[in-house]
N, C-alpha and C. Protein backbone atom coordinates (compact mmCIF):
# COMPACT_ATOMS: atom_id res chain seq x y z
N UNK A 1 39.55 20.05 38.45
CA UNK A 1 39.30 21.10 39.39
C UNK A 1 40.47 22.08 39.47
N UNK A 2 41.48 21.68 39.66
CA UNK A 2 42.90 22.48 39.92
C UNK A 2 43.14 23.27 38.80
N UNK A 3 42.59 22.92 37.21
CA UNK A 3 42.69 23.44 35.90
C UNK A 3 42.15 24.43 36.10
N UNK A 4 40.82 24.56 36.47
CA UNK A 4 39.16 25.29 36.51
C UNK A 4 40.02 26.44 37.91
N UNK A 5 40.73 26.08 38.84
CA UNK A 5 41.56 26.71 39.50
C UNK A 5 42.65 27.80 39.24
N UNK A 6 43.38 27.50 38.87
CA UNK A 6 44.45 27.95 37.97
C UNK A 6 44.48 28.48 36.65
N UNK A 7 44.11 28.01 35.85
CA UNK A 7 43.70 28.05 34.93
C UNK A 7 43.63 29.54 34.17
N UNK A 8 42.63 30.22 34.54
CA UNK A 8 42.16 31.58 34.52
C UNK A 8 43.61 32.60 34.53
N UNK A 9 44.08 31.79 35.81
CA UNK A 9 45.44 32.97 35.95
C UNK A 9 46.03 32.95 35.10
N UNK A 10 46.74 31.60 34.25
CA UNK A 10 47.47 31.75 32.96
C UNK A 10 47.15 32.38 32.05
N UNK A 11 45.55 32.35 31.63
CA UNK A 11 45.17 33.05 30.54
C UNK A 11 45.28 34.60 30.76
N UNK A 12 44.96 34.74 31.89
CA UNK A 12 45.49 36.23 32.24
C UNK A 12 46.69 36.94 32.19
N UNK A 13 47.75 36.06 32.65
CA UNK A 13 49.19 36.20 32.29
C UNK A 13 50.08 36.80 30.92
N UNK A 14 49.22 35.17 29.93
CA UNK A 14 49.31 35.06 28.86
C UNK A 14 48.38 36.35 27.69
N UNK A 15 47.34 36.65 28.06
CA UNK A 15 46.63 37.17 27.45
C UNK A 15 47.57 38.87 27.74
N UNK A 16 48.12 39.20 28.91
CA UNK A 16 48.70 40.23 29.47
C UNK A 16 49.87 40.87 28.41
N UNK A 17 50.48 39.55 28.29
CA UNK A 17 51.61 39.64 27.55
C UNK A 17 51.13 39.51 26.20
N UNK A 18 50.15 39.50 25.50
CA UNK A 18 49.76 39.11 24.33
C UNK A 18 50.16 37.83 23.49
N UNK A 19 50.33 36.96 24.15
CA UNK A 19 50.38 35.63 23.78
C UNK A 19 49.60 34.72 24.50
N UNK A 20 48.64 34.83 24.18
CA UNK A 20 47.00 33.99 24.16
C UNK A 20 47.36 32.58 24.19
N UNK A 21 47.08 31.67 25.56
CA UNK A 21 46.75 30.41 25.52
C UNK A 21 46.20 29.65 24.69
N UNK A 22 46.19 28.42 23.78
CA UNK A 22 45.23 27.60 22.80
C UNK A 22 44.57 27.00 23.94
N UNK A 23 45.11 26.31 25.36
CA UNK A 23 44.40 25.25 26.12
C UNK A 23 45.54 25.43 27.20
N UNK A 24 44.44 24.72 28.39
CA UNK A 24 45.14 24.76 29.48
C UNK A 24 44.59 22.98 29.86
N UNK A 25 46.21 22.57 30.36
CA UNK A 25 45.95 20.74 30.67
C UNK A 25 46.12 21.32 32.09
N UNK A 26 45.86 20.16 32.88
CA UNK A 26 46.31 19.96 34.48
C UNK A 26 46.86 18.78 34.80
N UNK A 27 47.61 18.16 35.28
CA UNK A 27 47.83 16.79 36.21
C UNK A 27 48.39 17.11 37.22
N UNK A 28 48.06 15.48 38.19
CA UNK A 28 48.66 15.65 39.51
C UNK A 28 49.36 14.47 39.76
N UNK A 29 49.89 14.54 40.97
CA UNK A 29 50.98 13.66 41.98
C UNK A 29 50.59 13.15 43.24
N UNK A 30 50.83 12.18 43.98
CA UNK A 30 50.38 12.26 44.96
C UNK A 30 51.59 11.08 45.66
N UNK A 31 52.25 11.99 46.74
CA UNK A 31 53.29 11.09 47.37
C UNK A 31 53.01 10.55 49.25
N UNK A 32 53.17 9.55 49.23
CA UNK A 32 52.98 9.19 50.89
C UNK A 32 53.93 9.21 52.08
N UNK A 33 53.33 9.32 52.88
CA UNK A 33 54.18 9.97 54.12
C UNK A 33 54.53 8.29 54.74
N UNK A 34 55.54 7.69 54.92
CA UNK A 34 55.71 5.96 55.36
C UNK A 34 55.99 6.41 56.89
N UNK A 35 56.15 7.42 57.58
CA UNK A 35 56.03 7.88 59.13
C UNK A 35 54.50 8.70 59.01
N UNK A 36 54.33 8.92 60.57
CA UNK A 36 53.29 9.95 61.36
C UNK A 36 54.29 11.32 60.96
N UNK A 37 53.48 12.22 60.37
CA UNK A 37 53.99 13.66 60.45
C UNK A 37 53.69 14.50 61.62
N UNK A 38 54.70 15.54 61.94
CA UNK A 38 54.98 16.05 63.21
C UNK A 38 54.43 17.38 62.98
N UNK A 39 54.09 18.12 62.41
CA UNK A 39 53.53 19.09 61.59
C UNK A 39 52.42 19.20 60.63
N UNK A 40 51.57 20.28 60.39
CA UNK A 40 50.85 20.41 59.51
C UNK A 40 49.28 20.00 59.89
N UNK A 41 49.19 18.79 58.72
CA UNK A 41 47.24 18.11 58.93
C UNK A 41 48.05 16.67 59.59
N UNK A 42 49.51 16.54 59.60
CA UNK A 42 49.78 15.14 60.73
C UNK A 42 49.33 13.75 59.67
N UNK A 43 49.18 13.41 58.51
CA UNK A 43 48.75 12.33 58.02
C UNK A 43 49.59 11.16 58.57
N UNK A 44 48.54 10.22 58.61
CA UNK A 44 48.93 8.87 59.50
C UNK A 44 49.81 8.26 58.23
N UNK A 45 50.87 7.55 58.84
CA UNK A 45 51.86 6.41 58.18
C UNK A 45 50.85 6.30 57.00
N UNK A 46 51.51 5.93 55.73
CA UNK A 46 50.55 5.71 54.49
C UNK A 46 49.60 6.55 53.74
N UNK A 47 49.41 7.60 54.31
CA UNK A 47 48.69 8.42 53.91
C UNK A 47 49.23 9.73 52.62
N UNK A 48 48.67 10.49 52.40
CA UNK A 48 49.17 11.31 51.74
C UNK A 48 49.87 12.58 52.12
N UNK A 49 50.71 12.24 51.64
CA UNK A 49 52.12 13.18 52.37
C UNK A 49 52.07 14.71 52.03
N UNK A 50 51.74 14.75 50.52
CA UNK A 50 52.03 15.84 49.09
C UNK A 50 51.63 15.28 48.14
N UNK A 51 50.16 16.38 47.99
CA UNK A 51 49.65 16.00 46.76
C UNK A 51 50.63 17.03 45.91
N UNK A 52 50.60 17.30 44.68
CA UNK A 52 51.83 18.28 43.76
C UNK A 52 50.46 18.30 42.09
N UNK A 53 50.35 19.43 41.84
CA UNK A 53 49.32 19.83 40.83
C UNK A 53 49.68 20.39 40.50
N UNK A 54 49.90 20.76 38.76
CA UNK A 54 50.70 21.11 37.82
C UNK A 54 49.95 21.74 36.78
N UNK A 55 49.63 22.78 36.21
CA UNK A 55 49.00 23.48 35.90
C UNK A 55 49.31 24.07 34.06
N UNK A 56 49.34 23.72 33.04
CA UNK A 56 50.12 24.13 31.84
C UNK A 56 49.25 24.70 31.04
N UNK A 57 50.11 26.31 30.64
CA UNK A 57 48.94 27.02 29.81
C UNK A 57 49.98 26.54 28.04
N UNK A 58 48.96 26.00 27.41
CA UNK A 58 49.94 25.43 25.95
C UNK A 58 49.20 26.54 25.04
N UNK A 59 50.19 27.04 24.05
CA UNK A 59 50.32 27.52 23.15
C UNK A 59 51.38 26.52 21.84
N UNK A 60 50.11 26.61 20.66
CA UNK A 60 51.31 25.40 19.57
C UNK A 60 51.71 24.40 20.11
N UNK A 61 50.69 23.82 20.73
CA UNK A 61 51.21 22.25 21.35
C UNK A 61 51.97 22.40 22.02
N UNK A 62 52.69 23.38 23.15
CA UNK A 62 54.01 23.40 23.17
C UNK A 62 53.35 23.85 24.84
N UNK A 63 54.27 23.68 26.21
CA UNK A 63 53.80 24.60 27.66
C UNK A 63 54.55 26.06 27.05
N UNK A 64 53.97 26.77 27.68
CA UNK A 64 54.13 28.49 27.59
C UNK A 64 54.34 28.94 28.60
N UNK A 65 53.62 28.66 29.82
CA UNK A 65 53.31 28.86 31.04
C UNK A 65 52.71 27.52 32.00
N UNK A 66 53.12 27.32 32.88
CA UNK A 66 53.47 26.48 33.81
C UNK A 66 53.49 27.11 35.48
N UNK A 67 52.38 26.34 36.12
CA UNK A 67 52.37 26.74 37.75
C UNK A 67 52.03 24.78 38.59
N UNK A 68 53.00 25.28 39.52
CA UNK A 68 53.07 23.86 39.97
C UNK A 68 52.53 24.41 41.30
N UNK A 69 51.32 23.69 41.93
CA UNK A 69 51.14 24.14 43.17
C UNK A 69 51.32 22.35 44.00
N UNK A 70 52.13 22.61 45.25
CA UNK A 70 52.65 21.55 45.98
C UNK A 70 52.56 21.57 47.49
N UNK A 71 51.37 20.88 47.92
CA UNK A 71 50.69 20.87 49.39
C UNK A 71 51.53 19.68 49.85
N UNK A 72 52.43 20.01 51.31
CA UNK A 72 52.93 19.12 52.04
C UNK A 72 52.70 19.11 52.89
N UNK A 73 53.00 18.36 54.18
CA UNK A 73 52.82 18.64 55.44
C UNK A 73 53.86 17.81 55.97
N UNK A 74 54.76 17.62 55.49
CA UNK A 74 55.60 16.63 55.71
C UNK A 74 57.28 16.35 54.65
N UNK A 75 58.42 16.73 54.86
CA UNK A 75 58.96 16.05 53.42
C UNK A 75 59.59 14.98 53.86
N UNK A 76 59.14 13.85 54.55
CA UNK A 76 59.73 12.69 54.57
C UNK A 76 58.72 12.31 53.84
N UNK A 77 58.79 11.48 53.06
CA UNK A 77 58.21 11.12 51.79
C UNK A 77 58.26 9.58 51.09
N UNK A 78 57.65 8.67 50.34
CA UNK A 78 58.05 7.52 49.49
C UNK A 78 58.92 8.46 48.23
N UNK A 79 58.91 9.29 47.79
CA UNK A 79 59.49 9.36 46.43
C UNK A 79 60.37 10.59 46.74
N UNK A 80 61.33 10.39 45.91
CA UNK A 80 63.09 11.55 45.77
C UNK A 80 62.26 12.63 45.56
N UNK A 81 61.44 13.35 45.75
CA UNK A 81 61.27 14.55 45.51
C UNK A 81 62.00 16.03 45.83
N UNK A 82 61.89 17.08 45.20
CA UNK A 82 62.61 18.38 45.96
C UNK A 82 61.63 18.69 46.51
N UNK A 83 61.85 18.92 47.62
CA UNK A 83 61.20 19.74 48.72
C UNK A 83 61.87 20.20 49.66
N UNK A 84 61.63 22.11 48.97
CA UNK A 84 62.53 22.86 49.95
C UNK A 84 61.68 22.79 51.30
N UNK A 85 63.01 23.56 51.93
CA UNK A 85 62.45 23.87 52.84
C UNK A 85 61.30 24.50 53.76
N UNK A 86 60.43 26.23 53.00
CA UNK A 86 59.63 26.06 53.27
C UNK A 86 58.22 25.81 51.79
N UNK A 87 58.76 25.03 51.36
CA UNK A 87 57.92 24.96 50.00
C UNK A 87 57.61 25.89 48.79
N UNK A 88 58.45 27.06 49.19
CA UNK A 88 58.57 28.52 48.35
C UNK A 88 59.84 28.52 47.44
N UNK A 89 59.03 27.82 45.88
CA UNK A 89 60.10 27.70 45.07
C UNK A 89 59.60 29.07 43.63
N UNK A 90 60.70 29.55 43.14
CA UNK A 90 59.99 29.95 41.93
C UNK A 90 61.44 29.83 40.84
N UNK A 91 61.01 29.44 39.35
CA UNK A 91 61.67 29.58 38.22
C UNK A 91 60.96 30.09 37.06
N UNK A 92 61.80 30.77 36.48
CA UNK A 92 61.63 31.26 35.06
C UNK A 92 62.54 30.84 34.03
N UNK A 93 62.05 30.15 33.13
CA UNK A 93 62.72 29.58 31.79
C UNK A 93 62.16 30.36 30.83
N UNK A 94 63.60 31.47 30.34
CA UNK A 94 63.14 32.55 29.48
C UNK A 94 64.30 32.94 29.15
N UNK A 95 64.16 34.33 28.56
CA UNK A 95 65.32 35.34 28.01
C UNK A 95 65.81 35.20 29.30
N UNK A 96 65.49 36.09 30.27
CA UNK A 96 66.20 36.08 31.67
C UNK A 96 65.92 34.87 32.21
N UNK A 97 66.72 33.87 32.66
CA UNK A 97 66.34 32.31 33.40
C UNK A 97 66.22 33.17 34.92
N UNK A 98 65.63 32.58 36.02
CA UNK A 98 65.53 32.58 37.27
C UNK A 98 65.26 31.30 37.94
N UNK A 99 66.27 31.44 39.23
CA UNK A 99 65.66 30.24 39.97
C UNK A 99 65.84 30.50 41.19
N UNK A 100 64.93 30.90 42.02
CA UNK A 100 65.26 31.16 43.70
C UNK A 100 64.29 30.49 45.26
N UNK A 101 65.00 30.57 45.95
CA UNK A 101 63.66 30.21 47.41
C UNK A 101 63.64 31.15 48.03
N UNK A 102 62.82 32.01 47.84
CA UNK A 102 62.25 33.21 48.82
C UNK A 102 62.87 32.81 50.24
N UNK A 103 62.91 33.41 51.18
CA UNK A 103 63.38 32.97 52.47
C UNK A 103 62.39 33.58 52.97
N UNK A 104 61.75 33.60 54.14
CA UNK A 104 61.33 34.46 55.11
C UNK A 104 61.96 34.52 56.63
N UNK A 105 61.70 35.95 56.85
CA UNK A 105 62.42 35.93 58.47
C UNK A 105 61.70 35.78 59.69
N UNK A 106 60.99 34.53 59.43
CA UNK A 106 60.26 33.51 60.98
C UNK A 106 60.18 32.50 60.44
N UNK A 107 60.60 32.06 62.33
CA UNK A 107 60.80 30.25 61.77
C UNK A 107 59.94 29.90 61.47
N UNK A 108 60.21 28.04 61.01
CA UNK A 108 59.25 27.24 60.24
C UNK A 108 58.22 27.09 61.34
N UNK A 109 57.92 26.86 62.22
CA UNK A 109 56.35 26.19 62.82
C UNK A 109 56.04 27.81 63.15
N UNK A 110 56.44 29.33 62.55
CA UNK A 110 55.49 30.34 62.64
C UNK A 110 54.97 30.25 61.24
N UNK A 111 55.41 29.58 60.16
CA UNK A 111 54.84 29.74 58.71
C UNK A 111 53.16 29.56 58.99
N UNK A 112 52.66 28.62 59.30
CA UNK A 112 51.14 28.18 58.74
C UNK A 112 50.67 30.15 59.43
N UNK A 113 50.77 30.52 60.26
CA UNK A 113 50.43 31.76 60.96
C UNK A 113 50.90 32.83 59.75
N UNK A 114 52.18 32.96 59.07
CA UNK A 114 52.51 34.40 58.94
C UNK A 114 51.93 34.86 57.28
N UNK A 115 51.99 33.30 56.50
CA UNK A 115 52.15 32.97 55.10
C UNK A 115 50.25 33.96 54.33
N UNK A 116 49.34 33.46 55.33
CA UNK A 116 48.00 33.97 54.36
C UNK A 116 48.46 35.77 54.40
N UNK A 117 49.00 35.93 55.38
CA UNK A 117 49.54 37.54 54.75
C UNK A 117 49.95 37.87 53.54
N UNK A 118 50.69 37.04 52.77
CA UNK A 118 51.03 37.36 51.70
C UNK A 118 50.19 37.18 50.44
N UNK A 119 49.23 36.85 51.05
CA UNK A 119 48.03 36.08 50.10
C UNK A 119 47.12 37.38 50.02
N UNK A 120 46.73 37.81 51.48
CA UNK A 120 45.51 39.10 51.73
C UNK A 120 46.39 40.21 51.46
N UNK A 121 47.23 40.42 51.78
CA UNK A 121 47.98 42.01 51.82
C UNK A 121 47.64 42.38 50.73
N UNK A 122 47.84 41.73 49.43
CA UNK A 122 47.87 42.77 48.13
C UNK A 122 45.98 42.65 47.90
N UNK A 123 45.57 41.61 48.35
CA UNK A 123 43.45 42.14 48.57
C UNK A 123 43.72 43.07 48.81
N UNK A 124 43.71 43.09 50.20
CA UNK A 124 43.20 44.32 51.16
C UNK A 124 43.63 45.24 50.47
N UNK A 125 44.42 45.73 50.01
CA UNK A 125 45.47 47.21 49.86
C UNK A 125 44.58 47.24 48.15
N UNK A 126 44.24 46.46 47.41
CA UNK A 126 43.45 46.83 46.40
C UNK A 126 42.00 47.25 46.31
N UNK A 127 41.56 47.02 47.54
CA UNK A 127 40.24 47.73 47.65
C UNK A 127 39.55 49.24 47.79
N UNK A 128 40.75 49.83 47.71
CA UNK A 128 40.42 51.50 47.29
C UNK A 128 40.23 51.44 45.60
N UNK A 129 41.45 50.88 45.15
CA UNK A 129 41.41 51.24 43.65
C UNK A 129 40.30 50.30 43.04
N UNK A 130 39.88 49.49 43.50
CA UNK A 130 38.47 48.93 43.22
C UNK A 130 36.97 49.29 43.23
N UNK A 131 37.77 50.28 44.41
CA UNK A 131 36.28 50.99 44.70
C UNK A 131 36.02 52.21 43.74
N UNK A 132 37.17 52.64 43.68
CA UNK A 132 37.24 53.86 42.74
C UNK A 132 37.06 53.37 41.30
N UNK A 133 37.28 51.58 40.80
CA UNK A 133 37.30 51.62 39.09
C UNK A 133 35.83 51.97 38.67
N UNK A 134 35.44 51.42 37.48
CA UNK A 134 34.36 51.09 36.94
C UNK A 134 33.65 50.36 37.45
N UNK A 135 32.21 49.71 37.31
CA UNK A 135 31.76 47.77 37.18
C UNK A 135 32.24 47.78 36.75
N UNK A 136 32.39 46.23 36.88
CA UNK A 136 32.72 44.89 36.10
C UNK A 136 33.97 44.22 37.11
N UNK A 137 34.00 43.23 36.20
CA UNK A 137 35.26 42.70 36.69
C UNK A 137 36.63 42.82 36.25
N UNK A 138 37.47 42.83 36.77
CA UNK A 138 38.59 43.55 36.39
C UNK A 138 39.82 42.68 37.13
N UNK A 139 41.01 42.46 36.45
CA UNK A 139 42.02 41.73 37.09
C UNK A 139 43.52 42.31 36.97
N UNK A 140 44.38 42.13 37.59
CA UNK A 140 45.34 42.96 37.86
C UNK A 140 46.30 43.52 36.79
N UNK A 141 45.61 43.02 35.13
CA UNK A 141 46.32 43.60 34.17
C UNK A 141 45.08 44.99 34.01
N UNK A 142 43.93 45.20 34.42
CA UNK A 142 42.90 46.10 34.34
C UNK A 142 43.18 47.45 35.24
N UNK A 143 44.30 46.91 36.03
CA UNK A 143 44.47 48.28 37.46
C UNK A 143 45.71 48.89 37.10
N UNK A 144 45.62 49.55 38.34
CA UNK A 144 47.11 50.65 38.42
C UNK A 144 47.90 49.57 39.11
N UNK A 145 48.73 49.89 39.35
CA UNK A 145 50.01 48.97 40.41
C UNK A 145 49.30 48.93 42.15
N UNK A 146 49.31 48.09 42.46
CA UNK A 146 48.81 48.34 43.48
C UNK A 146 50.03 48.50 44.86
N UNK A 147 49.52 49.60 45.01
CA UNK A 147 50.50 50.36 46.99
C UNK A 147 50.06 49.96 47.77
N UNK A 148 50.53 49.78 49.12
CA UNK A 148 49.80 49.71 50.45
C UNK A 148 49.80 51.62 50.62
N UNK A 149 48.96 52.12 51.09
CA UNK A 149 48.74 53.33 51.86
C UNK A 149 48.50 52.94 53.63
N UNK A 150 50.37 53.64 53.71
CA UNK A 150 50.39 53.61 55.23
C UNK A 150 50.15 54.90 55.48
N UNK A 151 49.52 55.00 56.93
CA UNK A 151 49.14 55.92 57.43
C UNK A 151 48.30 57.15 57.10
């Protein structure tokens, strides 16, 4: 499911840049919470803490592209895992390496509230230039850059 999820985006990525996916694998993780969590969906002692789903677009047998998506609600945990703080990690292993944690400026118990913004903002603000393309379907290597238009 998480492949059939994800999936698509790599090839899009990949296909963007002109280096075409052969296959996309998926696996997952799943770590338990040995306390009651104080936050989040709260999973009872034993339960599942962080599932962690891993997403690999392979080219030549080899990963090319890689998205790790990692649902917590909790980082007290059974296993050493990293888990930042608010779960907003990103790296690039490339010509240019990157490795950073986004920060945001509201605290942690305003996250579950502030975070689907960053999810809808760039929707919403693409629905002019959508309206204006062609049919069909079209994905963000198909558009212009997308702006917010204030005011």
């Amino acid at each position: 499911m998480v492949r059939d999820s994800f999936g698509p985006s790599l090839h899009m990525v990949a296909d963007t840049l002109s280096i075409p996916l052969d296959s996309v694998e998926a696996e997952g993780e799943v770590a338990t919470a040995p306390r009651p969590a104080h936050r989040g969906g709260h999973p009872a002692a034993g339960h599942r803490g962080r599932p962690a789903d891993q997403v690999s677009g392979l080219r030549g047998g080899r990963p090319l592209l890689r998205f790790r998506a990692t649902w917590y609600c909790t980082t007290d945990l059974d296993r050493a895992w990293d888990v930042r703080a608010t779960g907003w990690h990103v790296t690039v292993d490339g010509d240019a390496p990157l490795d950073i944690d986004p920060r945001f400026p509201v605290p942690l118990d305003r996250m579950a509230a502030m975070s689907p913004s960053y999810t809808a903002n760039r929707a919403v603000n693409a629905v002019p230039v959508l309206c204006e393309a062609s049919p069909g379907i079209r994905t963000t290597a198909d558009l212009p850059h997308i702006v917010a238009r204030l005011g």
